[in-house]
Each structure stands twice: as structure tokens, then as C-alpha cells.
PDB file of N, CA and C in Angstrom:
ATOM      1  N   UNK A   1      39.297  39.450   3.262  1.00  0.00           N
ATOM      2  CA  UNK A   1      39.459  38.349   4.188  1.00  0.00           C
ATOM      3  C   UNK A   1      38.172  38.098   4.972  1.00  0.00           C
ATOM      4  N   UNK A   2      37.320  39.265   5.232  1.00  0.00           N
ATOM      5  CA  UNK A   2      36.305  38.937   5.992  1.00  0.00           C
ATOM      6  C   UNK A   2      35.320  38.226   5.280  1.00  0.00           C
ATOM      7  N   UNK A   3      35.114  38.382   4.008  1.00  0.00           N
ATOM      8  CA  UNK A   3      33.928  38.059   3.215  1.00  0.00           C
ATOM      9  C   UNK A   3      34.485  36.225   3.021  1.00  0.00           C
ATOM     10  N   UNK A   4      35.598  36.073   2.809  1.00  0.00           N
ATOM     11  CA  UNK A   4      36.183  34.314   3.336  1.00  0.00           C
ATOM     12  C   UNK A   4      35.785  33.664   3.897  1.00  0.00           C
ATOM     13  N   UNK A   5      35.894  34.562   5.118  1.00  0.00           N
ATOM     14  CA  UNK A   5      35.662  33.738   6.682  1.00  0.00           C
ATOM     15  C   UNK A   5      34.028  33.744   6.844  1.00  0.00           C
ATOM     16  N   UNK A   6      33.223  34.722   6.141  1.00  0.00           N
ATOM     17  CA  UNK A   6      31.714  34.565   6.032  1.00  0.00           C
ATOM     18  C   UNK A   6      31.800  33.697   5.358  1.00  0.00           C
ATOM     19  N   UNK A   7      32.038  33.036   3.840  1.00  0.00           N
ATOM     20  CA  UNK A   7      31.873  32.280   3.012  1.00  0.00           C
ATOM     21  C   UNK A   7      31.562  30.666   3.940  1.00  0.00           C
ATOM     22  N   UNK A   8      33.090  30.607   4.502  1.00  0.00           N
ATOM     23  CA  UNK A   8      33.772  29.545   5.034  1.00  0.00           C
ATOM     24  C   UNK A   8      32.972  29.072   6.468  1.00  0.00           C
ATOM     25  N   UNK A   9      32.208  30.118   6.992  1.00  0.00           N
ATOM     26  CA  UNK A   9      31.351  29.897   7.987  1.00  0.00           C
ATOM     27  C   UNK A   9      30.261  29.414   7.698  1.00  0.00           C
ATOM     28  N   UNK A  10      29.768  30.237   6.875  1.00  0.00           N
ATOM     29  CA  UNK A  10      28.021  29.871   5.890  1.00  0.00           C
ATOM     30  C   UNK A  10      28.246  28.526   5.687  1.00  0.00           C
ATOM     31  N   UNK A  11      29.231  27.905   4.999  1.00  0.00           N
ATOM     32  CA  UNK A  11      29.444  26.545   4.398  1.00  0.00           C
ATOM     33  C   UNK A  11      29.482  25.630   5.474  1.00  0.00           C
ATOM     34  N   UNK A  12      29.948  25.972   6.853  1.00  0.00           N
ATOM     35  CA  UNK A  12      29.998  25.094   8.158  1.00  0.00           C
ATOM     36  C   UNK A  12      28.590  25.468   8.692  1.00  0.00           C
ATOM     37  N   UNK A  13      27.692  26.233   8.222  1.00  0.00           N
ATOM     38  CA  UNK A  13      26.313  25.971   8.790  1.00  0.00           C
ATOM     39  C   UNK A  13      25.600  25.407   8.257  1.00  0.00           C
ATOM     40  N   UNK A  14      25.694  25.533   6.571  1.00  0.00           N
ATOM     41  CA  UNK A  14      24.600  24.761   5.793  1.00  0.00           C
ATOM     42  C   UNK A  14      25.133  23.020   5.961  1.00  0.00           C
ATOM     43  N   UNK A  15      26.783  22.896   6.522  1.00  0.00           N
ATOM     44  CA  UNK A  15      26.999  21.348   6.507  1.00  0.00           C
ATOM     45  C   UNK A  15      26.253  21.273   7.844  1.00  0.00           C
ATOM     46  N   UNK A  16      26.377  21.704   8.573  1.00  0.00           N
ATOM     47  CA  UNK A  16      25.733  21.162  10.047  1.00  0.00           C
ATOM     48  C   UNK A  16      24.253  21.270  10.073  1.00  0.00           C
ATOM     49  N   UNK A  17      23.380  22.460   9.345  1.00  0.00           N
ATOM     50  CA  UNK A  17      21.648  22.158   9.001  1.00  0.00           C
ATOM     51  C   UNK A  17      21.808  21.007   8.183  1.00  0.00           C
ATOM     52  N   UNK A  18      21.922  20.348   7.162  1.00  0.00           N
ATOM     53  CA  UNK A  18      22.061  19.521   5.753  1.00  0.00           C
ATOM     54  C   UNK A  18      22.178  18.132   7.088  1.00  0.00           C
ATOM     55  N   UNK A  19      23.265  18.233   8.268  1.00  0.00           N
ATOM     56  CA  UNK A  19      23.277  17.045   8.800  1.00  0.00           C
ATOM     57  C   UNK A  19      22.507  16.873   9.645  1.00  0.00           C
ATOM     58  N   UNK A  20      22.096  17.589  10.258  1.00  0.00           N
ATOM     59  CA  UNK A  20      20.940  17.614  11.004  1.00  0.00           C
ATOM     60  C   UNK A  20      19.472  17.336  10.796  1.00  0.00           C
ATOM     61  N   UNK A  21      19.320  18.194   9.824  1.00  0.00           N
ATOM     62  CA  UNK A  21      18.265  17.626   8.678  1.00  0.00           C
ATOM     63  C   UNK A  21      18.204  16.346   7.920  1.00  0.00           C
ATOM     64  N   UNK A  22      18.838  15.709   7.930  1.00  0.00           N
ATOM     65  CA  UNK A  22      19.400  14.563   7.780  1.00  0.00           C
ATOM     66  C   UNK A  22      18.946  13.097   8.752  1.00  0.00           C
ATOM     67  N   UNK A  23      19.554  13.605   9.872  1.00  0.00           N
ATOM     68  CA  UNK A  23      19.199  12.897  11.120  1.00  0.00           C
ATOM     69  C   UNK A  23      17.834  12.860  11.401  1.00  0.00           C
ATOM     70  N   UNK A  24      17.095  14.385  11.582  1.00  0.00           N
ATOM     71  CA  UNK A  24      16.118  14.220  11.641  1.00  0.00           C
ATOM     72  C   UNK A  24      14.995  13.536  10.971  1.00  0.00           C
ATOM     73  N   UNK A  25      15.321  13.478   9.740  1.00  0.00           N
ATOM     74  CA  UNK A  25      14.459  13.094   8.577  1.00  0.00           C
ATOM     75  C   UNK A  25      14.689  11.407   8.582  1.00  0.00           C
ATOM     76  N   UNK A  26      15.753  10.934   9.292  1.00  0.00           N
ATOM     77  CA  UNK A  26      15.807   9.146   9.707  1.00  0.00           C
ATOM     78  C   UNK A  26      14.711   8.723  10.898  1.00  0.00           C
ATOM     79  N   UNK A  27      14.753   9.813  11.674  1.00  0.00           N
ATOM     80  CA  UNK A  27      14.073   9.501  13.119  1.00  0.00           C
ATOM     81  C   UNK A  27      12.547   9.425  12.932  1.00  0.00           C
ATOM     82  N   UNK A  28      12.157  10.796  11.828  1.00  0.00           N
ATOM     83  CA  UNK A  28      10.953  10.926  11.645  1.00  0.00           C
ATOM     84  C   UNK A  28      10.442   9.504  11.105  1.00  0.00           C
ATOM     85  N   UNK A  29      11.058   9.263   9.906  1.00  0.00           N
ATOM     86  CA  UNK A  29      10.944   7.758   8.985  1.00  0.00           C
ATOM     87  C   UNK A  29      10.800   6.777   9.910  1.00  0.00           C
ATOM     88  N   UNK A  30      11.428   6.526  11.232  1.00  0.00           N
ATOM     89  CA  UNK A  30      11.858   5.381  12.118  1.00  0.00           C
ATOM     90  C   UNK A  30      10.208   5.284  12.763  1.00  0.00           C
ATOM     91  N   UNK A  31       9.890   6.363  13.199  1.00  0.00           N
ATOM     92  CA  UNK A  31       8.972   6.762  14.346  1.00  0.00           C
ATOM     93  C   UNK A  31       7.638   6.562  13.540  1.00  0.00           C
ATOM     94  N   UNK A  32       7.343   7.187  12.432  1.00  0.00           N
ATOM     95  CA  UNK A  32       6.006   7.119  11.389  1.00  0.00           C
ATOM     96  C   UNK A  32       6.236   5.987  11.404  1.00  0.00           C
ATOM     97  N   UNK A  33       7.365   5.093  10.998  1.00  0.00           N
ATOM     98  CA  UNK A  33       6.824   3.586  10.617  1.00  0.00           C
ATOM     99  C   UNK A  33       6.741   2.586  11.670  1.00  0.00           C
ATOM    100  N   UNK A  34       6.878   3.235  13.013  1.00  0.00           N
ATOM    101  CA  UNK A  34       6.469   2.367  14.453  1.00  0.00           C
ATOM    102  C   UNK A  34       4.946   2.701  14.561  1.00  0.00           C
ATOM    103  N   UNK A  35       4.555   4.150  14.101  1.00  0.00           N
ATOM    104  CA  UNK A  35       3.217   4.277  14.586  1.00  0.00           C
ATOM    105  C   UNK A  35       2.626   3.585  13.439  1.00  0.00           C
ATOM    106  N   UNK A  36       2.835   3.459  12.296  1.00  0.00           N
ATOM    107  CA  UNK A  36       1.803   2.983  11.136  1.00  0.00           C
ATOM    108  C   UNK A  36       2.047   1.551  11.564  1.00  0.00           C
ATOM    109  N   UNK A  37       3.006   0.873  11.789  1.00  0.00           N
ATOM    110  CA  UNK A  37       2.454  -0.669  12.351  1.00  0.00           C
ATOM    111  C   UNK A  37       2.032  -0.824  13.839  1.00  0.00           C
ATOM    112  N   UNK A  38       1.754   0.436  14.585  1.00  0.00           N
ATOM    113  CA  UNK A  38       1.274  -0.123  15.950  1.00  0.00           C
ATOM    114  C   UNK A  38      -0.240  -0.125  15.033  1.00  0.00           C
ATOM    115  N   UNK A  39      -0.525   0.769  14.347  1.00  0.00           N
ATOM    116  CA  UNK A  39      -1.899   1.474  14.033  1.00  0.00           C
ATOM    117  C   UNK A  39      -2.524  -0.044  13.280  1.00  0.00           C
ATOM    118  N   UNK A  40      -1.975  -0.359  12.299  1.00  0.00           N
ATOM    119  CA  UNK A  40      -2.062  -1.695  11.850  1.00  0.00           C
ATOM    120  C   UNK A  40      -2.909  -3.068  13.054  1.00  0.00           C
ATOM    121  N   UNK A  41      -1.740  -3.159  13.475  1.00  0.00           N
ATOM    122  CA  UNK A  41      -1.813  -3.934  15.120  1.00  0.00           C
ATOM    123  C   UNK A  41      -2.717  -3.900  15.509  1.00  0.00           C
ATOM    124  N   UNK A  42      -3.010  -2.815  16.048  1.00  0.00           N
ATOM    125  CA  UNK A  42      -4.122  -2.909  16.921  1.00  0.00           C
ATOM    126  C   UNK A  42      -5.512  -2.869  16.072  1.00  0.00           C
ATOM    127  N   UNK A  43      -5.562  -2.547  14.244  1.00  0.00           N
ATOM    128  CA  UNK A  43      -6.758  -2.722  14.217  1.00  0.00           C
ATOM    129  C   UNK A  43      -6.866  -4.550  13.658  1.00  0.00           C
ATOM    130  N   UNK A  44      -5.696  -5.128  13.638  1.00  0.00           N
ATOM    131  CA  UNK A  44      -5.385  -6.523  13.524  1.00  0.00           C
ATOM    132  C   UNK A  44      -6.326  -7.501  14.556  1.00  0.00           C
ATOM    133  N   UNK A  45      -5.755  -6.911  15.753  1.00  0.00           N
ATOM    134  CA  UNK A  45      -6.073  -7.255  16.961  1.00  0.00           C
ATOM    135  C   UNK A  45      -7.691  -7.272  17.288  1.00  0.00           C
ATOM    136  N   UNK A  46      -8.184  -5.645  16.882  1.00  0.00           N
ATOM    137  CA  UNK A  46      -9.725  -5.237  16.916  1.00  0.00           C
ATOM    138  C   UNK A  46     -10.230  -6.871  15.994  1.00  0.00           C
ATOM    139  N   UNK A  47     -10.102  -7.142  15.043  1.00  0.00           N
ATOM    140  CA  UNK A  47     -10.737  -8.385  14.343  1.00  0.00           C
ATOM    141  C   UNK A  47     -10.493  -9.503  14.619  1.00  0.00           C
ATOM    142  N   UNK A  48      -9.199  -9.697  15.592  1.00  0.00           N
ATOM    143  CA  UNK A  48      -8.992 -11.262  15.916  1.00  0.00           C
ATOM    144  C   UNK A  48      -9.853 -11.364  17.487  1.00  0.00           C
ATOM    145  N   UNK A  49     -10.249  -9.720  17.971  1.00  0.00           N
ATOM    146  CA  UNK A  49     -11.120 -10.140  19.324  1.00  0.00           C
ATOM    147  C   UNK A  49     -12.694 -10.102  18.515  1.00  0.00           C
ATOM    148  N   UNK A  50     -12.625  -9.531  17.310  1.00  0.00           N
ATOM    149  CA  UNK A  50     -14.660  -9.959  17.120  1.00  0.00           C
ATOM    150  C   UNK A  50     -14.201 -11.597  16.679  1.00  0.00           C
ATOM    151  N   UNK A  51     -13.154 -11.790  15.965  1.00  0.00           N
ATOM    152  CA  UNK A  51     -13.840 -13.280  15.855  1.00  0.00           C
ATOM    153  C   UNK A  51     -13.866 -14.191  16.373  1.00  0.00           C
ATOM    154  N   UNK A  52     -12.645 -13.718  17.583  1.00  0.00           N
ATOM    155  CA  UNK A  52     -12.637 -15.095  18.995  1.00  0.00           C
ATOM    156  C   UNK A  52     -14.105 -14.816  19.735  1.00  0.00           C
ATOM    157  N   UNK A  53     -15.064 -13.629  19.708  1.00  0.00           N
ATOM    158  CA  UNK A  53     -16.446 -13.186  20.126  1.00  0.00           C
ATOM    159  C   UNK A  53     -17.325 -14.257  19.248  1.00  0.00           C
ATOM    160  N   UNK A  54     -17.537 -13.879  18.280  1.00  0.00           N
ATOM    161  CA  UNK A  54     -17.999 -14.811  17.372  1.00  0.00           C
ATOM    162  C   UNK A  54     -17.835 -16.337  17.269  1.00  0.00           C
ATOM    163  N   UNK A  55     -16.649 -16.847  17.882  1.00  0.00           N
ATOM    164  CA  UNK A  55     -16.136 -18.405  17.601  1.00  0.00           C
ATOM    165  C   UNK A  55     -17.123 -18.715  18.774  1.00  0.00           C
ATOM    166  N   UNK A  56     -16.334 -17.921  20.037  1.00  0.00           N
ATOM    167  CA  UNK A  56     -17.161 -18.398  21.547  1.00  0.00           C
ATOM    168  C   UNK A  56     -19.064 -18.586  21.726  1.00  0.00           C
ATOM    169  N   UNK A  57     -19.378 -17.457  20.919  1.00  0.00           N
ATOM    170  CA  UNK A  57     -21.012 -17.613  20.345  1.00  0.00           C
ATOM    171  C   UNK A  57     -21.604 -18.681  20.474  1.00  0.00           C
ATOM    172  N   UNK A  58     -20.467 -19.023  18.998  1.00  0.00           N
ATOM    173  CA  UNK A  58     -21.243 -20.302  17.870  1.00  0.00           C
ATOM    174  C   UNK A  58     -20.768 -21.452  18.852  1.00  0.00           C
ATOM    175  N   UNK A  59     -20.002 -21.727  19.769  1.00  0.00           N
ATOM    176  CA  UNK A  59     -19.715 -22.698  20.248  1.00  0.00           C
ATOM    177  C   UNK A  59     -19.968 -23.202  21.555  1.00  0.00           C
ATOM    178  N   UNK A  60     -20.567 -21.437  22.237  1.00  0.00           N
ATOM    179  CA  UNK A  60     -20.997 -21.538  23.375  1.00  0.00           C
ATOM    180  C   UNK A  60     -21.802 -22.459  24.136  1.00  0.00           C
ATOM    181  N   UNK A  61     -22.548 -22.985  23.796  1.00  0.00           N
ATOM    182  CA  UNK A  61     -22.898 -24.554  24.809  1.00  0.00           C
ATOM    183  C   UNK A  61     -21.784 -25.214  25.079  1.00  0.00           C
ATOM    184  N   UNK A  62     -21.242 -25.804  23.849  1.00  0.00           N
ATOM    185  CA  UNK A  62     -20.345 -27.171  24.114  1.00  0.00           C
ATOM    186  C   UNK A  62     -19.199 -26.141  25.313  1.00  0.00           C
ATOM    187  N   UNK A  63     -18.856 -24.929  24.601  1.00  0.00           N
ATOM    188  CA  UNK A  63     -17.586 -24.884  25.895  1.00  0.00           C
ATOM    189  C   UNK A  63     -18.159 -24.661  27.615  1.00  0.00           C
ATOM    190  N   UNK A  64     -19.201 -24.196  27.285  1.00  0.00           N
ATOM    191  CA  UNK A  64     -20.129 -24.075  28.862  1.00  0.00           C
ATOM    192  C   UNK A  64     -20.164 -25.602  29.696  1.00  0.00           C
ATOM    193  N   UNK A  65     -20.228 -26.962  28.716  1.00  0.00           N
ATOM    194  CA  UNK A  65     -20.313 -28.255  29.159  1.00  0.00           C
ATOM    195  C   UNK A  65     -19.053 -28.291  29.518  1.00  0.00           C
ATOM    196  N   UNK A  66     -17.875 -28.119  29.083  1.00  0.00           N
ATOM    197  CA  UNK A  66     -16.703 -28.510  29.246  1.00  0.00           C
ATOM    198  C   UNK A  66     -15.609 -27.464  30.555  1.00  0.00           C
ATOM    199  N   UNK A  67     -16.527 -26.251  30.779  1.00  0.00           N
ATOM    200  CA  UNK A  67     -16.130 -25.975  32.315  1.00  0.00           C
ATOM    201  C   UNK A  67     -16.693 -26.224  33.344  1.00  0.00           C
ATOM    202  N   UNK A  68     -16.031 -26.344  34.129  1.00  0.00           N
ATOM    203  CA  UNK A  68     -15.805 -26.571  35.941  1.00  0.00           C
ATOM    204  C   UNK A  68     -16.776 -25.927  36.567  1.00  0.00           C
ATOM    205  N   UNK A  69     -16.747 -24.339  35.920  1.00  0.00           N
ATOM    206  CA  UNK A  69     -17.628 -23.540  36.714  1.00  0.00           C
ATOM    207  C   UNK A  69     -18.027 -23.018  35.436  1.00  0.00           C
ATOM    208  N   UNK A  70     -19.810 -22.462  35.612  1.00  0.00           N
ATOM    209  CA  UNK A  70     -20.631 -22.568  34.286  1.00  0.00           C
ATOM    210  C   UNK A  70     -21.331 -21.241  34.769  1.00  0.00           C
ATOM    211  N   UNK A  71     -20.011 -20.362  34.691  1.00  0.00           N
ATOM    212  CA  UNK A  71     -20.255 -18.940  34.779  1.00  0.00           C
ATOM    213  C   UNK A  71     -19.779 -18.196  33.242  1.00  0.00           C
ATOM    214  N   UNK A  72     -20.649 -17.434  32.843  1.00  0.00           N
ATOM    215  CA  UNK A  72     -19.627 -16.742  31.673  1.00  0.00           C
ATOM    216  C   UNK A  72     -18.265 -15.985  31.651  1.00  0.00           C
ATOM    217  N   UNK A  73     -18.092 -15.351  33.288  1.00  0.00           N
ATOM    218  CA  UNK A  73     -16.577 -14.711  33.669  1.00  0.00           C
ATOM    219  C   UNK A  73     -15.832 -15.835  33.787  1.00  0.00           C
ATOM    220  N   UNK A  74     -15.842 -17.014  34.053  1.00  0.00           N
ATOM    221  CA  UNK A  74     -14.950 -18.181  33.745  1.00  0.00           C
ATOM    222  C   UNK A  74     -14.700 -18.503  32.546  1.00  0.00           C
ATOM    223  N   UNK A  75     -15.710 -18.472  31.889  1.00  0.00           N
ATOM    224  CA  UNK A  75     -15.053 -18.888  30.241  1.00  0.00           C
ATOM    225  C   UNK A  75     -14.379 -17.976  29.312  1.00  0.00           C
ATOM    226  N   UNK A  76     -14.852 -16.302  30.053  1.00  0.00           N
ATOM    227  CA  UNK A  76     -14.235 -15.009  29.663  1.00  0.00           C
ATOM    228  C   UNK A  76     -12.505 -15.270  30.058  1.00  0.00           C
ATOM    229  N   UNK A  77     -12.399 -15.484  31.577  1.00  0.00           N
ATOM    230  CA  UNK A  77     -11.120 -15.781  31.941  1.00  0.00           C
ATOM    231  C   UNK A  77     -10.095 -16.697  31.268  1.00  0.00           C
ATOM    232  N   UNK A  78     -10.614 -18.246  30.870  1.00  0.00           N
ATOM    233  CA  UNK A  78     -10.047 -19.018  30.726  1.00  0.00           C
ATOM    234  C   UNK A  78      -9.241 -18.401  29.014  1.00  0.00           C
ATOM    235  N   UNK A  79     -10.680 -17.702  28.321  1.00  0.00           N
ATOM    236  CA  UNK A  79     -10.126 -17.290  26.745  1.00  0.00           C
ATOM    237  C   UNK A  79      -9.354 -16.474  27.188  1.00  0.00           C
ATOM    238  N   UNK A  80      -9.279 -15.483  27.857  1.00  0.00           N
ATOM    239  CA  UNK A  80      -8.459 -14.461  27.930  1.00  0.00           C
ATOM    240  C   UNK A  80      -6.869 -15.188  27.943  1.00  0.00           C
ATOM    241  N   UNK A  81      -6.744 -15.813  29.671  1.00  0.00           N
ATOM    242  CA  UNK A  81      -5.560 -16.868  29.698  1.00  0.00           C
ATOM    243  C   UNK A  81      -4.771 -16.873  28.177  1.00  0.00           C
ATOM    244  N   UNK A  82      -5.876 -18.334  27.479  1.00  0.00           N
ATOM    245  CA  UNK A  82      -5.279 -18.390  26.315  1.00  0.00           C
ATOM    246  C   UNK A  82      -4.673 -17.460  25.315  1.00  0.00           C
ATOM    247  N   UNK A  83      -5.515 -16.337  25.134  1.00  0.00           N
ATOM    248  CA  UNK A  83      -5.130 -15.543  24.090  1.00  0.00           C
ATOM    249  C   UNK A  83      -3.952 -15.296  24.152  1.00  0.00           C
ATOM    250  N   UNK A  84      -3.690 -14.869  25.832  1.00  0.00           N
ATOM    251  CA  UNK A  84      -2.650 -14.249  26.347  1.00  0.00           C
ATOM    252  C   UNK A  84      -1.302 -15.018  25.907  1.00  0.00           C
ATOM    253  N   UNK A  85      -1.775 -16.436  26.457  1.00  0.00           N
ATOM    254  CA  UNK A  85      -0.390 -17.411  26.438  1.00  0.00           C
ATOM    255  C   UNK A  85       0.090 -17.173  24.890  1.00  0.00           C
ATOM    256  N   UNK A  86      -0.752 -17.221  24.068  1.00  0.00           N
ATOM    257  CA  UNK A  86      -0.599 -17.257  22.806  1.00  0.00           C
ATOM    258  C   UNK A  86       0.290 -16.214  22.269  1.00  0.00           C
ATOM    259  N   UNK A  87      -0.307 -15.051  22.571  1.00  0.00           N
ATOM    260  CA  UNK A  87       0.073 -13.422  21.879  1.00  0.00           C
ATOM    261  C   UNK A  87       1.439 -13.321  22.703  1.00  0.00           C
ATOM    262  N   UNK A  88       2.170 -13.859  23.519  1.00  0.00           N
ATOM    263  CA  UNK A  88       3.255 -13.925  24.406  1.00  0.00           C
ATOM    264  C   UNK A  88       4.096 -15.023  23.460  1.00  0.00           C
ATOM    265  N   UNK A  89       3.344 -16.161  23.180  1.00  0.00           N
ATOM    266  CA  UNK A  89       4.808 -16.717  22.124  1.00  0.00           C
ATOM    267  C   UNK A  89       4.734 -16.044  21.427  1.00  0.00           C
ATOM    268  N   UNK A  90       3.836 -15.788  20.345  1.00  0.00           N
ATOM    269  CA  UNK A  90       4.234 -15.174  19.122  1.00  0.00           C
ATOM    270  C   UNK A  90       4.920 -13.799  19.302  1.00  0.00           C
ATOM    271  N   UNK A  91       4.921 -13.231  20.019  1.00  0.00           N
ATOM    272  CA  UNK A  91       5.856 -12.121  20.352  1.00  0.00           C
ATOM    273  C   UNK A  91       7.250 -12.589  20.524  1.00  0.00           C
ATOM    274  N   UNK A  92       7.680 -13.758  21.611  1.00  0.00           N
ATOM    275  CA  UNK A  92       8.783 -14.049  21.784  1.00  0.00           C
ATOM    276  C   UNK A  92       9.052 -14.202  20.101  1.00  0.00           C
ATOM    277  N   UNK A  93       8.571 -15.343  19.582  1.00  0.00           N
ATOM    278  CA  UNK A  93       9.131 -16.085  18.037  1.00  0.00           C
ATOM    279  C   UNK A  93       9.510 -14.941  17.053  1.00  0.00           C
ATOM    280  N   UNK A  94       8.743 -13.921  17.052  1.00  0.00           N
ATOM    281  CA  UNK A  94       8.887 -13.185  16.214  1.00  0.00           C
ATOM    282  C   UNK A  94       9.481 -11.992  16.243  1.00  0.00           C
ATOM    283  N   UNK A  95       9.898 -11.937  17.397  1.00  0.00           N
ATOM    284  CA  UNK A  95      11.162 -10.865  18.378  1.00  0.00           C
ATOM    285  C   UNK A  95      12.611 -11.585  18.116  1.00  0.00           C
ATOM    286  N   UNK A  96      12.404 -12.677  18.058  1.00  0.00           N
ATOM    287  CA  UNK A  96      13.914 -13.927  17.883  1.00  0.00           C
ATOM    288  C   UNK A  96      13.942 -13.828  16.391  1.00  0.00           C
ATOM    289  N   UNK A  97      12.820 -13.547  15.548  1.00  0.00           N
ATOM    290  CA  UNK A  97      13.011 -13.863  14.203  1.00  0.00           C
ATOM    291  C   UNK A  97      13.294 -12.424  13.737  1.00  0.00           C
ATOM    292  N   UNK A  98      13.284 -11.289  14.054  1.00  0.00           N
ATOM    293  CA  UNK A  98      13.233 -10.084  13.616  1.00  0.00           C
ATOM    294  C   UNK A  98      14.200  -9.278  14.415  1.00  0.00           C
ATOM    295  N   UNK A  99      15.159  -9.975  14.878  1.00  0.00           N
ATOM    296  CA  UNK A  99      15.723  -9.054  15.991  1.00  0.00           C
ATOM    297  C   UNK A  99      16.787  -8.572  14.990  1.00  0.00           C
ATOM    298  N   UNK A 100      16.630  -7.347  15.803  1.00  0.00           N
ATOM    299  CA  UNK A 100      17.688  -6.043  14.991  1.00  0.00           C
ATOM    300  C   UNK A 100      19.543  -5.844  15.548  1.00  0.00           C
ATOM    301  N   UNK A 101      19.984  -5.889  14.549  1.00  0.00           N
ATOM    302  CA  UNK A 101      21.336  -5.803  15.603  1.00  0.00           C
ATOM    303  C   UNK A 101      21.578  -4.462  15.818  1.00  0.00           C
ATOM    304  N   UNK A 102      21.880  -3.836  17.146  1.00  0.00           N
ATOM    305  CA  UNK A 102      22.113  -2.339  17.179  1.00  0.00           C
ATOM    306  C   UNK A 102      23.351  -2.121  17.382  1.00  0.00           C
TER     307      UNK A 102
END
């Protein structure tokens, strides 16, 4: 009878490691694939700020004529603004388009 109740125990531990292991091995999957698209992201991001650097360059007179104040921290500000407004819809749109039901 005792060697049963070992059997019958062993079998309620390997189900509870097996589920556990289990769980864990979803979370890990969940979490690696938040960091591999933040990692993505941000080197997304690294190239959309050299080439808004680069656009402002090549265009820099005309937008210097077209501000108020003909400081470079103003025209730094005003892009920033924009980017911002920008990277804020597309977050909303694509938070509405991707939303997860929990």
C-alpha cells in the first residue's frame, strides 16, 4: 500500500511540475516576444530620428525662413512637437487596431 500512495503521489508531482512548466514556458514566450519587439522599436525609431536629422539638414534654410523665431532650439522644439503628435496617433490607431481581448 505504501509503494501506491508513493506511485500516486509522484504522479501528482510530475502533473503539477509538467503544469507549471507549462505556464512558465507561456510567460517566458510572452515576455521574449515583448522584448524582441521593444528591441526592434527602438532601433526603428534610432533611423526614423537620423532621417528626420537628415530631412531638417537638407531643408534647413527654407524651414529657418518659415519660423517666428530663427533659433535652432525652436525648430528643434517645433519637430519634436510634431513627431510627438504623430507617434501618439499612431499609437492610439494601432492600439484600436491590435487590441487584445483579455
Amino acid at each position: 500500500m505504501n509503494k501506491e500512495r508513493l506511485k500516486f503521489r509522484a504522479k501528482k508531482v510530475r502533473e503539477r511540475v509538467k503544469s507549471h512548466l507549462s505556464s512558465f514556458q507561456k510567460e517566458f514566450r510572452k515576455h521574449l516576444s515583448t522584448f524582441l519587439t521593444g528591441s526592434f522599436a527602438f532601433v526603428a525609431a534610432l533611423l526614423w530620428r537620423d532621417t528626420i536629422k537628415s530631412f531638417l539638414t537638407y531643408y534647413e534654410e527654407f524651414i529657418q525662413k518659415l519660423m517666428p523665431i530663427k533659433e535652432v532650439w525652436f525648430t528643434q522644439l517645433i519637430t519634436a512637437i510634431a513627431v510627438t503628435i504623430v507617434a501618439v496617433i499612431g499609437i492610439i490607431v494601432i492600439s484600436r487596431v491590435l487590441k487584445v481581448e483579455e
